[in-house]
C-alpha atoms as a PDB file:
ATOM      1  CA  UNK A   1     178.097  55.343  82.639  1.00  0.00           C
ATOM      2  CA  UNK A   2     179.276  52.067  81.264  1.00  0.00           C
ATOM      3  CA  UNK A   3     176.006  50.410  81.289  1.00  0.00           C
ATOM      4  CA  UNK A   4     174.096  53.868  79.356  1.00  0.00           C
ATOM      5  CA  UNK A   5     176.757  52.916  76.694  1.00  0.00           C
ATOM      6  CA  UNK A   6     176.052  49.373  76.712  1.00  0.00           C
ATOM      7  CA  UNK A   7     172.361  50.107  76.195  1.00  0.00           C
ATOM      8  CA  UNK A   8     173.042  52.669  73.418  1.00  0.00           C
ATOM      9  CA  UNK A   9     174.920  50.664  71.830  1.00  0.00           C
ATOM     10  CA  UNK A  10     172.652  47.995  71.962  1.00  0.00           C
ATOM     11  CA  UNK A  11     169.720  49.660  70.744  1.00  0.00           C
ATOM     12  CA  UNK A  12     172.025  50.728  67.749  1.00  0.00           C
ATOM     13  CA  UNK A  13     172.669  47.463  66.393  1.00  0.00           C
ATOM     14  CA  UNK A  14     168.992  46.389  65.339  1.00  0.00           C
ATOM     15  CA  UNK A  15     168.903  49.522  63.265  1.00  0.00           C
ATOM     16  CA  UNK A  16     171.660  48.696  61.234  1.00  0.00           C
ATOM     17  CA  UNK A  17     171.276  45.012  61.096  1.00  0.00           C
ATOM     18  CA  UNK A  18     168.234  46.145  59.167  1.00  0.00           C
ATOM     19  CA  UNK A  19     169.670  48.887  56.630  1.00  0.00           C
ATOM     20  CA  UNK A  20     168.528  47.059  53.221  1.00  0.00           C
ATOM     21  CA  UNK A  21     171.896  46.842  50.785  1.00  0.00           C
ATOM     22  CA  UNK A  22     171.833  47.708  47.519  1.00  0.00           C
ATOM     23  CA  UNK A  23     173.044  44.076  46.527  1.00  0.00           C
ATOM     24  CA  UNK A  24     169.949  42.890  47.813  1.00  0.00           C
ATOM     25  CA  UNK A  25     167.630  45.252  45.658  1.00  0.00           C
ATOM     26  CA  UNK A  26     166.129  45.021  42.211  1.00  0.00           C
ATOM     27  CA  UNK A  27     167.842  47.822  40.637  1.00  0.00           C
ATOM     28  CA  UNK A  28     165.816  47.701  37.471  1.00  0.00           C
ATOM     29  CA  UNK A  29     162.664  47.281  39.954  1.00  0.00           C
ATOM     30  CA  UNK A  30     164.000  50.306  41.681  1.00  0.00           C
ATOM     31  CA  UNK A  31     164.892  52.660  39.343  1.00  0.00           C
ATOM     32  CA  UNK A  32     161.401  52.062  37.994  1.00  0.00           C
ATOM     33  CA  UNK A  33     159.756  52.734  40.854  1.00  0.00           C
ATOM     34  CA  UNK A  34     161.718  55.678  41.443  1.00  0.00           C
ATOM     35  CA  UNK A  35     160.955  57.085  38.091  1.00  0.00           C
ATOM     36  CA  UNK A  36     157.154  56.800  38.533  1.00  0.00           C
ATOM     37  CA  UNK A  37     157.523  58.921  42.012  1.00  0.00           C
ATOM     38  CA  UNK A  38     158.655  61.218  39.697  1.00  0.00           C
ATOM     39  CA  UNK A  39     155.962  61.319  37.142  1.00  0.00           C
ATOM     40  CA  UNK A  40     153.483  60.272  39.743  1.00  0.00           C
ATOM     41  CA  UNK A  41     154.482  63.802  41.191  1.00  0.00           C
ATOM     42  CA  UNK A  42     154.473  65.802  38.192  1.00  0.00           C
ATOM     43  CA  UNK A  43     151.478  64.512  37.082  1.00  0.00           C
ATOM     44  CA  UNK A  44     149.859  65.809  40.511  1.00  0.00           C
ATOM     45  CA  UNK A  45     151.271  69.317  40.250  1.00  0.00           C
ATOM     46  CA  UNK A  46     150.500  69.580  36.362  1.00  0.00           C
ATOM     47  CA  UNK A  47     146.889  68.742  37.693  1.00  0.00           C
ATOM     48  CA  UNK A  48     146.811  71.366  40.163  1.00  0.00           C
ATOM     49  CA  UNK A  49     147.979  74.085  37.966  1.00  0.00           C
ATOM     50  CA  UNK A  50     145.278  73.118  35.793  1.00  0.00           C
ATOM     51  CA  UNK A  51     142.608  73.549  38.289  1.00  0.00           C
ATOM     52  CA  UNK A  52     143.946  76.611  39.591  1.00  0.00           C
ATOM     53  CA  UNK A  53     144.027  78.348  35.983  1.00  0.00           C
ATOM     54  CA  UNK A  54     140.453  77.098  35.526  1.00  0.00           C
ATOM     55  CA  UNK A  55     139.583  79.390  38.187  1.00  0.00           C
ATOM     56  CA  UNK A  56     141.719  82.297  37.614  1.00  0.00           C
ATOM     57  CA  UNK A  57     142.944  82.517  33.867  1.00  0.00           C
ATOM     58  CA  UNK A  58     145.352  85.438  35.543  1.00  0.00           C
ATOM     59  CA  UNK A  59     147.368  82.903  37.098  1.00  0.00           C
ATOM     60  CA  UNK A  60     148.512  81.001  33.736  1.00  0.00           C
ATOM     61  CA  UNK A  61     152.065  82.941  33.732  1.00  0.00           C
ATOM     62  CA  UNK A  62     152.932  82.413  36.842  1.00  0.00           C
ATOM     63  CA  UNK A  63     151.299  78.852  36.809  1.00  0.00           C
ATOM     64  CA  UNK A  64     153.639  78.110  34.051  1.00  0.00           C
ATOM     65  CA  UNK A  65     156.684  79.208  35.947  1.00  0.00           C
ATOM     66  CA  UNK A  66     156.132  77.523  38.763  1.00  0.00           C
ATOM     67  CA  UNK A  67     155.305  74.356  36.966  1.00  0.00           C
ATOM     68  CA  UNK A  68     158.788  74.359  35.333  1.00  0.00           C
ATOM     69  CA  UNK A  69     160.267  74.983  38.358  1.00  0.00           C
ATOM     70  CA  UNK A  70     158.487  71.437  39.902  1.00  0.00           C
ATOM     71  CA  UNK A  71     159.503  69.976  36.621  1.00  0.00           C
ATOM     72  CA  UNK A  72     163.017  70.861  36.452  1.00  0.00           C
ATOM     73  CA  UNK A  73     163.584  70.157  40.265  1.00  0.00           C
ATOM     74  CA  UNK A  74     161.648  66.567  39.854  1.00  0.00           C
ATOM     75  CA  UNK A  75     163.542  65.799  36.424  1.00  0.00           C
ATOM     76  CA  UNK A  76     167.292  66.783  38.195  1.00  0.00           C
ATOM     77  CA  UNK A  77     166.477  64.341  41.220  1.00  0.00           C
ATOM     78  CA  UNK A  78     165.289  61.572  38.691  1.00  0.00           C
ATOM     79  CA  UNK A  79     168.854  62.210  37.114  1.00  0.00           C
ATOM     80  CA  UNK A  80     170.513  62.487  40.221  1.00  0.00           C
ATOM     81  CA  UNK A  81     168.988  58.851  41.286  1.00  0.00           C
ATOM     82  CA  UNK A  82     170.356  57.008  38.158  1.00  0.00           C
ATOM     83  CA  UNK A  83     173.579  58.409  38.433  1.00  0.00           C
ATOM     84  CA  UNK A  84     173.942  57.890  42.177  1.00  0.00           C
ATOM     85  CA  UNK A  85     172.675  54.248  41.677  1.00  0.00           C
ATOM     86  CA  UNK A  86     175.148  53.540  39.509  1.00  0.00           C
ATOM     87  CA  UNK A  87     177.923  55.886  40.981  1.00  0.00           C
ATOM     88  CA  UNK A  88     177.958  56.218  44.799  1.00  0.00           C
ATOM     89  CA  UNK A  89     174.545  54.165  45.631  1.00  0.00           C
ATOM     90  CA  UNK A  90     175.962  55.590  49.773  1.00  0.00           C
ATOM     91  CA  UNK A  91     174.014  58.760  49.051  1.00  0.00           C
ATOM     92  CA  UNK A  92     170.491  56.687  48.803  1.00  0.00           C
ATOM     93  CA  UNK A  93     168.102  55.496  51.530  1.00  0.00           C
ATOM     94  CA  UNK A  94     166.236  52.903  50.463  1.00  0.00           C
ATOM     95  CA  UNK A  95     165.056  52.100  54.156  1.00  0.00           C
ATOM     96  CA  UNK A  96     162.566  55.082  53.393  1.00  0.00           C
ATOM     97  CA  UNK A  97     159.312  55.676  51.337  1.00  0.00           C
ATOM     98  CA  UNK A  98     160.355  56.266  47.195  1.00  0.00           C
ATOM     99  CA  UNK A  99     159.897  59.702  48.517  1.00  0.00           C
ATOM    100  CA  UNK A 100     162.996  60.115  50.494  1.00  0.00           C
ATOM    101  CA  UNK A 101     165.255  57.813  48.502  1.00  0.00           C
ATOM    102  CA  UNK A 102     167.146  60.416  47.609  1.00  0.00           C
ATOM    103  CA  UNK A 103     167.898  63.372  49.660  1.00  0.00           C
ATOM    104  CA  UNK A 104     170.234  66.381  48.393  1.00  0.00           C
ATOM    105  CA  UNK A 105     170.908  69.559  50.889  1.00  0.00           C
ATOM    106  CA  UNK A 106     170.517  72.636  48.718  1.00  0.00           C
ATOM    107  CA  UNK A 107     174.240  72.611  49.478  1.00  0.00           C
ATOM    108  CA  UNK A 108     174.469  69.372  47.522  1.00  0.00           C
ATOM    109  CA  UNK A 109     172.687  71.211  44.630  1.00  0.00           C
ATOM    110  CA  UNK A 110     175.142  74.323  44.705  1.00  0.00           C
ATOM    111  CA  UNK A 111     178.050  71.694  44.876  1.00  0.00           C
ATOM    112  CA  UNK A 112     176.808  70.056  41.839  1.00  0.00           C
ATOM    113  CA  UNK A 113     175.732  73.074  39.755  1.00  0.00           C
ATOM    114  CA  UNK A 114     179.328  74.377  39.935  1.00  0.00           C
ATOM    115  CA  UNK A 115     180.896  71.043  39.039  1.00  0.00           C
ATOM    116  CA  UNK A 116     181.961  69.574  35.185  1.00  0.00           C
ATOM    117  CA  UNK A 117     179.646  66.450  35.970  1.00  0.00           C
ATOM    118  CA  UNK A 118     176.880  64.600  34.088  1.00  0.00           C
ATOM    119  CA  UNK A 119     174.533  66.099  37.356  1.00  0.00           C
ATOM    120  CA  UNK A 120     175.763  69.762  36.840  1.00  0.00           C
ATOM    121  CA  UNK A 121     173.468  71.644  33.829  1.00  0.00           C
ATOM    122  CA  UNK A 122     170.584  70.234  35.352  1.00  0.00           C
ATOM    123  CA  UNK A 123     171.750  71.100  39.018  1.00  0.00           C
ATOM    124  CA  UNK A 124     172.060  74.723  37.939  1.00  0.00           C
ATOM    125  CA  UNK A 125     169.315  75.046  36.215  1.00  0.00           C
ATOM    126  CA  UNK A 126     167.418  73.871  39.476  1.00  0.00           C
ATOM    127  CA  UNK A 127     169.933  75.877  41.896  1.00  0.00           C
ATOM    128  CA  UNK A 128     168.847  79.223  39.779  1.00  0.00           C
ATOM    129  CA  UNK A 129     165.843  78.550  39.750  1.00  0.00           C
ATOM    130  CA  UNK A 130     165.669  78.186  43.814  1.00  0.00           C
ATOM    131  CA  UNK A 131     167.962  81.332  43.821  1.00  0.00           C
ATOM    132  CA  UNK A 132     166.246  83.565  41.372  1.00  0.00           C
ATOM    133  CA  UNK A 133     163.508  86.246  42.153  1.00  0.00           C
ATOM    134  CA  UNK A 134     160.414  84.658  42.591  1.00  0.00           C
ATOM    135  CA  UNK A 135     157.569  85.721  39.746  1.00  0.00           C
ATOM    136  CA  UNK A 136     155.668  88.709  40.894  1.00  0.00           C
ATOM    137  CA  UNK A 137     152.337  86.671  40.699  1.00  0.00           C
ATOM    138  CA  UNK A 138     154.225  84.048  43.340  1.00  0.00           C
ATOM    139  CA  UNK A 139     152.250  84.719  46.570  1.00  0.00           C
ATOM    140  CA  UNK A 140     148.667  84.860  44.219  1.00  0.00           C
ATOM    141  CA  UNK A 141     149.809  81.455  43.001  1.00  0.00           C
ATOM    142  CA  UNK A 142     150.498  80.397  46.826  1.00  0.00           C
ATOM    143  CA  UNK A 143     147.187  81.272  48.054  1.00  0.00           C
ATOM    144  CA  UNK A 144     144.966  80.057  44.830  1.00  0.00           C
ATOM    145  CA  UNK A 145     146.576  76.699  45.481  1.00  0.00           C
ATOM    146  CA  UNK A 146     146.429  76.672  49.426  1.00  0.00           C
ATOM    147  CA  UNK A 147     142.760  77.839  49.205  1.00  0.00           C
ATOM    148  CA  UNK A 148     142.450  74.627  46.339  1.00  0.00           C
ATOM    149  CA  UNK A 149     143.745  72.156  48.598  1.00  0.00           C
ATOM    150  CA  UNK A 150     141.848  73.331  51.633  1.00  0.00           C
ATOM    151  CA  UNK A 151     138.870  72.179  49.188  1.00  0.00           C
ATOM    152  CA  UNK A 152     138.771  68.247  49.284  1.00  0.00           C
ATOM    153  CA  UNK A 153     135.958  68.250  46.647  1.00  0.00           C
ATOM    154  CA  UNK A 154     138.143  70.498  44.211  1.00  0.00           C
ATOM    155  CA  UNK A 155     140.572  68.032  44.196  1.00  0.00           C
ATOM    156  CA  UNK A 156     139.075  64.846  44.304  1.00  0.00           C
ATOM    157  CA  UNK A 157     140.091  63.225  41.085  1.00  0.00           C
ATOM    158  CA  UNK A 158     143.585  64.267  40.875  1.00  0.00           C
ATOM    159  CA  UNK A 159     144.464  63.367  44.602  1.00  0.00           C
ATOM    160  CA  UNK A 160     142.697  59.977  44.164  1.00  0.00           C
ATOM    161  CA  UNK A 161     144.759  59.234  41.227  1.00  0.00           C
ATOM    162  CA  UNK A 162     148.040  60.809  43.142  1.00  0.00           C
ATOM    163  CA  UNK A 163     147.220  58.535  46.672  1.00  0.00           C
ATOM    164  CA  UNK A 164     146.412  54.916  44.616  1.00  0.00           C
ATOM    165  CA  UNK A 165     150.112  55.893  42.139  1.00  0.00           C
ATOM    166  CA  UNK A 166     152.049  56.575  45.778  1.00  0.00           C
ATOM    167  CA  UNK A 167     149.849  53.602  47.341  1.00  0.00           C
ATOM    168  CA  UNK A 168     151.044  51.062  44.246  1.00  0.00           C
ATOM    169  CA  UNK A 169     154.444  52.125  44.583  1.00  0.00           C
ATOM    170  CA  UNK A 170     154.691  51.886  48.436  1.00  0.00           C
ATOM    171  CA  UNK A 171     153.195  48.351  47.839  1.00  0.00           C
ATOM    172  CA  UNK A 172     156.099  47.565  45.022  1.00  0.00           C
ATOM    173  CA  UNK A 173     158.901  45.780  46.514  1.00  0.00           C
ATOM    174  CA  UNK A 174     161.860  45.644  45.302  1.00  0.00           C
ATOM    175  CA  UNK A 175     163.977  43.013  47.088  1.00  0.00           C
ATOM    176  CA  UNK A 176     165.717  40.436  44.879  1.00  0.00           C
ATOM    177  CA  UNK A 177     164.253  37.281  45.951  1.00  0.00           C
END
């Protein structure tokens, strides 16, 4: 028993001796970074919407919802990063891709949407939005854009620009050296 917790143990340690600290990041570097992720993203969904309402002009209303919902939801999380960088930089992972730097529970969201915070009109704007009915033309919307990402070819330019913005940023470091 003793020597299973010695080895747990031990293959603990290495993990955190690794953790990167925030004192040893570029803050400036990272904050930039984080904000392209975000346009980087929006961009790609702005594109797809686009291509999907080329093919089916029906779609633009609930295109346009669901766009605002990616928008609000991206432009609350670039919020949320700047404020937790500067205010509890605990609740970011910068061991992860830009991706997953930040991860609020839809909890955390509900939390923040009810508080008096600089976080909270944009949280519940976001939490509503998650909450609310979905548009009636939701599961047409679904299946227009599954059946446009199951085309490669349809896609092409927009996911090539989407892979070499999340391939720059993956390549950006931002340790303070």
């Amino acid at each position: 028993m003793r020597r299973s917790a010695l080895i747990l143990l031990a293959t603990m340690i290495p993990g955190i001796a690794v953790a990167k600290d925030i004192n040893d990041m570029d803050m400036t570097c990272a904050t930039n970074k984080y904000h392209n992720y975000v346009d980087a993203s929006i961009s790609w969904y702005e594109s797809l919407v686009d291509l999907t309402i080329q093919k089916d002009q029906k779609l633009e209303g609930v295109a346009e919802w669901f766009l605002e919902g990616r928008r609000n939801h991206f432009t609350f999380n670039q919020k949320a990063f700047d404020y937790y960088v500067i205010n509890d930089p605990s609740k970011l992972n910068f061991d992860a891709p830009v991706e997953s730097w930040l991860s609020l529970s839809q909890e955390d969201v509900k939390a923040l949407s009810g508080s008096t915070g600089e976080l909270a009109e944009s949280a519940k704007t976001v939490f509503a939005f998650r909450q609310g009915k979905a548009h009636e033309g939701n599961y047409d919307l679904r299946s227009a854009l599954a059946d446009l990402l199951s085309n490669p070819k349809e896609i092409e330019v927009p996911l090539q620009k989407y892979n070499a913005e999340m391939l720059s940023l993956a390549e950006t470091a931002c340790d303070k050296s």
